[in-house]
Protein backbone atom coordinates (compact mmCIF):
# COMPACT_ATOMS: atom_id res chain seq x y z
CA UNK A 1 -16.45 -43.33 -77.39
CA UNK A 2 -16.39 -43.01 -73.68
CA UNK A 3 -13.76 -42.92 -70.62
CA UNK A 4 -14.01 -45.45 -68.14
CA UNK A 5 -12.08 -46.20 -64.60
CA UNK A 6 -12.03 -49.11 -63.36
CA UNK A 7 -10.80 -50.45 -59.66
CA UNK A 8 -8.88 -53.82 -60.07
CA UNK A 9 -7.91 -56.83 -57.23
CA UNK A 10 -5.87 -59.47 -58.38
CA UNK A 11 -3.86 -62.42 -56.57
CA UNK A 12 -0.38 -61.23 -57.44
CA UNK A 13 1.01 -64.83 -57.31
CA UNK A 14 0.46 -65.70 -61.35
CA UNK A 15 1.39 -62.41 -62.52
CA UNK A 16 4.63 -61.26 -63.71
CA UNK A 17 3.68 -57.70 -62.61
CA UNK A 18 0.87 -55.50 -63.58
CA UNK A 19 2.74 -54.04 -66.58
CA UNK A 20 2.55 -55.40 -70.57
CA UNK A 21 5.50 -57.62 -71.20
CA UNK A 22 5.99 -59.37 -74.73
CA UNK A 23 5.58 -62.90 -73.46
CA UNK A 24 5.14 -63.58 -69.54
CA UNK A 25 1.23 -63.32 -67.99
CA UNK A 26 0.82 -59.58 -66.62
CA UNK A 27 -2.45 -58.09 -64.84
CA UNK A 28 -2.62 -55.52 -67.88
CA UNK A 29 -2.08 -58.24 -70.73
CA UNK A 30 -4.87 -60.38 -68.89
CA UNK A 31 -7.33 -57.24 -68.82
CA UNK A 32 -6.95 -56.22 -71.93
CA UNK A 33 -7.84 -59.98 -73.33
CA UNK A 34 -10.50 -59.55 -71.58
CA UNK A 35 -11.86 -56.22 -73.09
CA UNK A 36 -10.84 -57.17 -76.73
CA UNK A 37 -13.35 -60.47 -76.45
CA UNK A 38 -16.32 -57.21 -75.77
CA UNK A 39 -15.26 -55.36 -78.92
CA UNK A 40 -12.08 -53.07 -77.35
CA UNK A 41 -9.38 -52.55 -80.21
CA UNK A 42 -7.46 -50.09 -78.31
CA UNK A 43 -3.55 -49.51 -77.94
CA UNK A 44 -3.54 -49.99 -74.20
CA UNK A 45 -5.30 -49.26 -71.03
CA UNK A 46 -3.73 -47.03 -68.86
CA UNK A 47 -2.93 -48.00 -64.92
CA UNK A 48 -2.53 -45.86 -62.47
CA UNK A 49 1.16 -47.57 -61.32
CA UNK A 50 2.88 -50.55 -62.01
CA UNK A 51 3.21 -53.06 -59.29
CA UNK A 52 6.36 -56.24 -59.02
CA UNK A 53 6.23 -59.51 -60.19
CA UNK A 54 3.69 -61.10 -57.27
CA UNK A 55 2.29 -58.45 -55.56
CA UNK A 56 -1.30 -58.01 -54.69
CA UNK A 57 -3.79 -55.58 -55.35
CA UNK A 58 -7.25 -54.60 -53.88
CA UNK A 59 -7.08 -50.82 -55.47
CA UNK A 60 -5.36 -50.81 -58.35
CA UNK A 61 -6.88 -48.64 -60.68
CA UNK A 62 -6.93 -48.46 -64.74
CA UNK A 63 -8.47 -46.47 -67.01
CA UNK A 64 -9.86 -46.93 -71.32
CA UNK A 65 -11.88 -45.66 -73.77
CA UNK A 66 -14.58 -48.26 -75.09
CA UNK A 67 -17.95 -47.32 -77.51
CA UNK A 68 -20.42 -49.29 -75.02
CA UNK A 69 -24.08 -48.57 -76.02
CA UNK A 70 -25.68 -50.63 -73.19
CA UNK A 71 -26.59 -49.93 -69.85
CA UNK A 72 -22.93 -49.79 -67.18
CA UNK A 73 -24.38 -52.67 -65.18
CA UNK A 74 -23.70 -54.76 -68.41
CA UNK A 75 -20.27 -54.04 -69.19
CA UNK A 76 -19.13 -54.53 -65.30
CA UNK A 77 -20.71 -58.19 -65.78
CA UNK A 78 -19.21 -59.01 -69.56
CA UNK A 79 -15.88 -58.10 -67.97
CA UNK A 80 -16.12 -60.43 -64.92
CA UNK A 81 -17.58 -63.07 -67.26
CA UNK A 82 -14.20 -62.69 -69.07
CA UNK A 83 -11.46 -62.05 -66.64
CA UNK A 84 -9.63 -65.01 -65.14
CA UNK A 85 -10.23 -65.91 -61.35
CA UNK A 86 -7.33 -64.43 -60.11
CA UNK A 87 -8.26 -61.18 -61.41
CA UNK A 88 -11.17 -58.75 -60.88
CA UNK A 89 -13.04 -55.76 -61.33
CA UNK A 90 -13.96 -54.08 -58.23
CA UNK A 91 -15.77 -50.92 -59.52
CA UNK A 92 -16.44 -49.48 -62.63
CA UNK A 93 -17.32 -45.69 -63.61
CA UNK A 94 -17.81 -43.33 -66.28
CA UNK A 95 -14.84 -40.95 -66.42
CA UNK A 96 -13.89 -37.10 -68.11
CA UNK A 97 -12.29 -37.90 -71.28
CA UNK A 98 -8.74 -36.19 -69.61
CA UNK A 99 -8.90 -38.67 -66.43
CA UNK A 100 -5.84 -40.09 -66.00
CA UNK A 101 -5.18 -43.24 -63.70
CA UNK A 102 -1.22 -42.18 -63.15
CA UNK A 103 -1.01 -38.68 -63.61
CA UNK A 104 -4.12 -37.48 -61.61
CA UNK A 105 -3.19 -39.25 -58.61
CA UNK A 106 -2.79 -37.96 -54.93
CA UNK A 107 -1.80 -40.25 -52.92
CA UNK A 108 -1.37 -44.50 -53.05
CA UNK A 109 -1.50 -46.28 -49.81
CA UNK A 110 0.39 -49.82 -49.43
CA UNK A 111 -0.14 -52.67 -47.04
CA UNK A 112 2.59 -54.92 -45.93
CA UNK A 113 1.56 -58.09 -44.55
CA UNK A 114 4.00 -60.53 -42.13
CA UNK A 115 4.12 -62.74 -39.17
CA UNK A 116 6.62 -64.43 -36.98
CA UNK A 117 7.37 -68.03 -36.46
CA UNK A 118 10.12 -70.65 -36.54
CA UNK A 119 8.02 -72.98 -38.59
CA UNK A 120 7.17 -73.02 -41.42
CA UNK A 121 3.43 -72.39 -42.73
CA UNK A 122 2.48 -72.94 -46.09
CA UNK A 123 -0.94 -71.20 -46.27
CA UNK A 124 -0.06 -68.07 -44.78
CA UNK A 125 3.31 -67.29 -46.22
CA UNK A 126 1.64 -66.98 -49.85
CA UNK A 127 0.02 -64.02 -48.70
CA UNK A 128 2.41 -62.82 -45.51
CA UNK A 129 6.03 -63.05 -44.89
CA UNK A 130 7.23 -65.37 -42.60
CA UNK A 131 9.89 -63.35 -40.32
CA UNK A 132 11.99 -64.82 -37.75
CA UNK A 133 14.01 -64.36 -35.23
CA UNK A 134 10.77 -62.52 -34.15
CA UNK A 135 10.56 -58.49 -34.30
CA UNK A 136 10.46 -56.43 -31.34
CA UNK A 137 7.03 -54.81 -32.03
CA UNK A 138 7.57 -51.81 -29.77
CA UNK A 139 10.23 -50.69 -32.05
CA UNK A 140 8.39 -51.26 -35.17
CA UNK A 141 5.48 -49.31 -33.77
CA UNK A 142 7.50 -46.56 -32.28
CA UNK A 143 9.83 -45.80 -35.13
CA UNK A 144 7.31 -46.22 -37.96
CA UNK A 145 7.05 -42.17 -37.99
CA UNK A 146 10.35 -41.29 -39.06
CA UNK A 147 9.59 -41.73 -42.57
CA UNK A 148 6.42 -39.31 -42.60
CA UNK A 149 7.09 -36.22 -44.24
CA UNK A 150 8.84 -34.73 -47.35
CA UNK A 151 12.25 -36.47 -46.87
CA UNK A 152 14.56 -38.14 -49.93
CA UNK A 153 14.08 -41.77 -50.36
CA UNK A 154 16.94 -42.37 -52.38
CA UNK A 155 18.12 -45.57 -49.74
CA UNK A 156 15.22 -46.74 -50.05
CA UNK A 157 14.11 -46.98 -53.35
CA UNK A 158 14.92 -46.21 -57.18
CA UNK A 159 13.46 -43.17 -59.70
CA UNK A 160 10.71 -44.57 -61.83
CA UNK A 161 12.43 -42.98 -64.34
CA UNK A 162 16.04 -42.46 -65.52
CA UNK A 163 15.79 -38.65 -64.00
CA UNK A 164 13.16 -38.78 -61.75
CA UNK A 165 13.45 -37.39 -58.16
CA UNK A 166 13.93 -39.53 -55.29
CA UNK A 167 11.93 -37.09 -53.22
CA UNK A 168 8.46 -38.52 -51.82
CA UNK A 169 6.01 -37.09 -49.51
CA UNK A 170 4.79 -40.15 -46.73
CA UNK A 171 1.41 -39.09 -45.28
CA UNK A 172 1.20 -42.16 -42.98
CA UNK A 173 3.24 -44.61 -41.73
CA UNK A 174 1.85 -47.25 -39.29
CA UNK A 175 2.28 -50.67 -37.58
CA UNK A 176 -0.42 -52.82 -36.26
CA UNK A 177 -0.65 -55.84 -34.67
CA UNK A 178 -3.53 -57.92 -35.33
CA UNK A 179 -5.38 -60.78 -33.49
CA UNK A 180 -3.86 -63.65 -34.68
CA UNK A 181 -0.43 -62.40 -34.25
CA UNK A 182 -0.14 -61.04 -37.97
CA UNK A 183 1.61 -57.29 -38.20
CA UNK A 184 0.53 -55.08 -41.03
CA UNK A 185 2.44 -51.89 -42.34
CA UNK A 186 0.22 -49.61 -43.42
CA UNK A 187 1.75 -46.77 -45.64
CA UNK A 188 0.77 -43.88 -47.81
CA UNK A 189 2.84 -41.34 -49.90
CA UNK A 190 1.95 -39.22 -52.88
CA UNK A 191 4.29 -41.36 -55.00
CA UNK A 192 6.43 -44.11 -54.52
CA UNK A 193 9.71 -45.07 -55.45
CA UNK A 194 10.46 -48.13 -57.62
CA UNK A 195 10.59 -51.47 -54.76
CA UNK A 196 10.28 -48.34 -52.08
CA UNK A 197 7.21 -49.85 -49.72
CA UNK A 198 9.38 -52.98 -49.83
CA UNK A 199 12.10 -51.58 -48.96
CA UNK A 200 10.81 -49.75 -46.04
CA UNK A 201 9.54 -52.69 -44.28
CA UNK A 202 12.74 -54.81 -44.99
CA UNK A 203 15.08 -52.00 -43.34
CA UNK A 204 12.13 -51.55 -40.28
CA UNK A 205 12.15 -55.14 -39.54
CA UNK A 206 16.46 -55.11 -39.60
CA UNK A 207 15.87 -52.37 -37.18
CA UNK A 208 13.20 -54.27 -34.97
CA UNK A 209 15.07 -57.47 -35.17
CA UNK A 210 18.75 -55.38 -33.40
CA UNK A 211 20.49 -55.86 -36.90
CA UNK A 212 20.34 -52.53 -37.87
CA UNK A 213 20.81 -49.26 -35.16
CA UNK A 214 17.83 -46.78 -35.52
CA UNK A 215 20.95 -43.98 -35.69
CA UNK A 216 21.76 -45.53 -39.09
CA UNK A 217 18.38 -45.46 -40.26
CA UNK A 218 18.05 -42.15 -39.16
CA UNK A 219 21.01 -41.18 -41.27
CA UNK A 220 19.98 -42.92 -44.43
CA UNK A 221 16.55 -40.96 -44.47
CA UNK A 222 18.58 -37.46 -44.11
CA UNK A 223 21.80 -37.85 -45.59
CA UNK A 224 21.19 -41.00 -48.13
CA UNK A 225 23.63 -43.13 -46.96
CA UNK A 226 23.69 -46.64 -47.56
CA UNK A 227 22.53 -49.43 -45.89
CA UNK A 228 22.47 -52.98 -45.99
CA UNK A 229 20.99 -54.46 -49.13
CA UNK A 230 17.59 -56.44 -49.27
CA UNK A 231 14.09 -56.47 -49.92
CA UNK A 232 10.90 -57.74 -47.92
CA UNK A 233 9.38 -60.71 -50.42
CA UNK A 234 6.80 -59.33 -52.58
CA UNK A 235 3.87 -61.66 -52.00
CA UNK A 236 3.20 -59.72 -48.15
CA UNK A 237 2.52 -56.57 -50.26
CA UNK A 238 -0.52 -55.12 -51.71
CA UNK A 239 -1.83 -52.03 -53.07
CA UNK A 240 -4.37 -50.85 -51.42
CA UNK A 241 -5.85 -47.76 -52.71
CA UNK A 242 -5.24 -44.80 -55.03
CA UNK A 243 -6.90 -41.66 -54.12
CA UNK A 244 -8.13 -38.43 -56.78
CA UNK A 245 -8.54 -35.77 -54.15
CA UNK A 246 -11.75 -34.19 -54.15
CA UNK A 247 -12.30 -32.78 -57.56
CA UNK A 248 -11.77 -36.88 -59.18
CA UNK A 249 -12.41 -36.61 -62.82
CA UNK A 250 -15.48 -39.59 -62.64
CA UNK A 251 -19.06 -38.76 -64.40
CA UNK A 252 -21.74 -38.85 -61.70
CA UNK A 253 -24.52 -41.75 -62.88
CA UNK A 254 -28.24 -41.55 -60.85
């Protein structure tokens, strides 16, 4: 029996979450189908994080123990062959039998997707969220760096579990604007809070749209107080990459 990690992508859009639930279609349910059909009979494989109903991966990463007596190459292929086409595995590796997906973790960087326009656009809003009245980017670009740091996130996110910490450590915070008009949050913390890289870009584009004063922003990130309620939609987000630090737990292969 052997350890394996695995780097998923999936099309959030037919997934209710990455999580096991009893009935709806989750990314974990959907892997594990597909590992059972190659002679798996484990509990459960374990993720590295859960992510909402219709968000997007390119990095999420999962981890299970399988008795595979053929060459790597050929259990990479028999999982593609059985995974559906709105799910996939990225990379696969040999891992230390202690390697855990979740608990070994460093950092996870997010990726927050939207555009402005008064018109509707059917292709791009199932990946990006369509924002208007238009955001002033200076302000999204300027102010992007007040949540960097160690700071408490509790307006901006809830404990993943009933008496977990709110605290959170953001290592980057970042706005770009791309080519085609498209802005993309990038962020990175060592954890996040439950709905918390949502949240962020929700409350950034209040502020960069003159609903919300950067003051009260400012004040929510030191003091916790509240501010208005909401959420950016979940189908401009995607998990980008989870990170092991530089002693990751993966068995080196010639």
């Amino acid at each position: 029996m052997a350890r394996y990690k695995v780097i998923l992508a999936y099309d959030g859009s037919g997934f209710f979450g990455s999580q096991t639930q009893a009935k709806p279609r989750t990314v974990q349910g959907e892997f594990e189908k597909a590992l059972r059909k190659i002679g798996w009979n484990g509990r459960s494989v374990i993720m590295a994080g859960r992510t909402d109903t219709g968000v997007h991966a390119t990095g999420q990463v999962a981890a299970f123990d399988l008795d595979w007596t053929h060459p790597l190459e050929k259990l990479f292929k028999a999982l593609d062959a059985n995974l559906p086409p709105d799910l996939a595995v990225r990379s696969l590796s040999p891992a230390t039998a202690d390697f855990h997906p979740r608990f070994d973790a460093t950092s996870r960087q997010y990726r927050y997707r939207l555009f402005c326009d008064p018109t509707r656009d059917p292709l791009r809003e199932k990946f990006l969220w369509r924002v208007f009245p238009p955001v002033d980017g200076d302000t999204l670009i300027h102010h992007a760096g007040i949540f960097c740091g160690t700071h408490d996130f509790a307006a901006f996110g809830s404990p993943t579990t009933p008496r977990g910490t709110t605290t959170r450590t953001v290592t980057e915070a970042e706005w770009k604007r791309m080519p085609d008009g498209e802005w993309q949050f990038e962020v990175r913390a060592d954890a996040f809070l439950y709905r918390m890289a949502r949240r962020l870009v929700f409350v950034q584009v209040s502020l960069a749209q003159g609903k919300v004063p950067l003051e009260r922003v400012l004040t929510a990130l030191e003091r916790q107080e509240s501010l208005p309620a909401g959420l950016a939609p979940a189908r401009g987000l995607t998990l980008v990459e989870v990170t092991y630090g530089s002693h990751e737990k993966i068995i080196k292969t010639e």
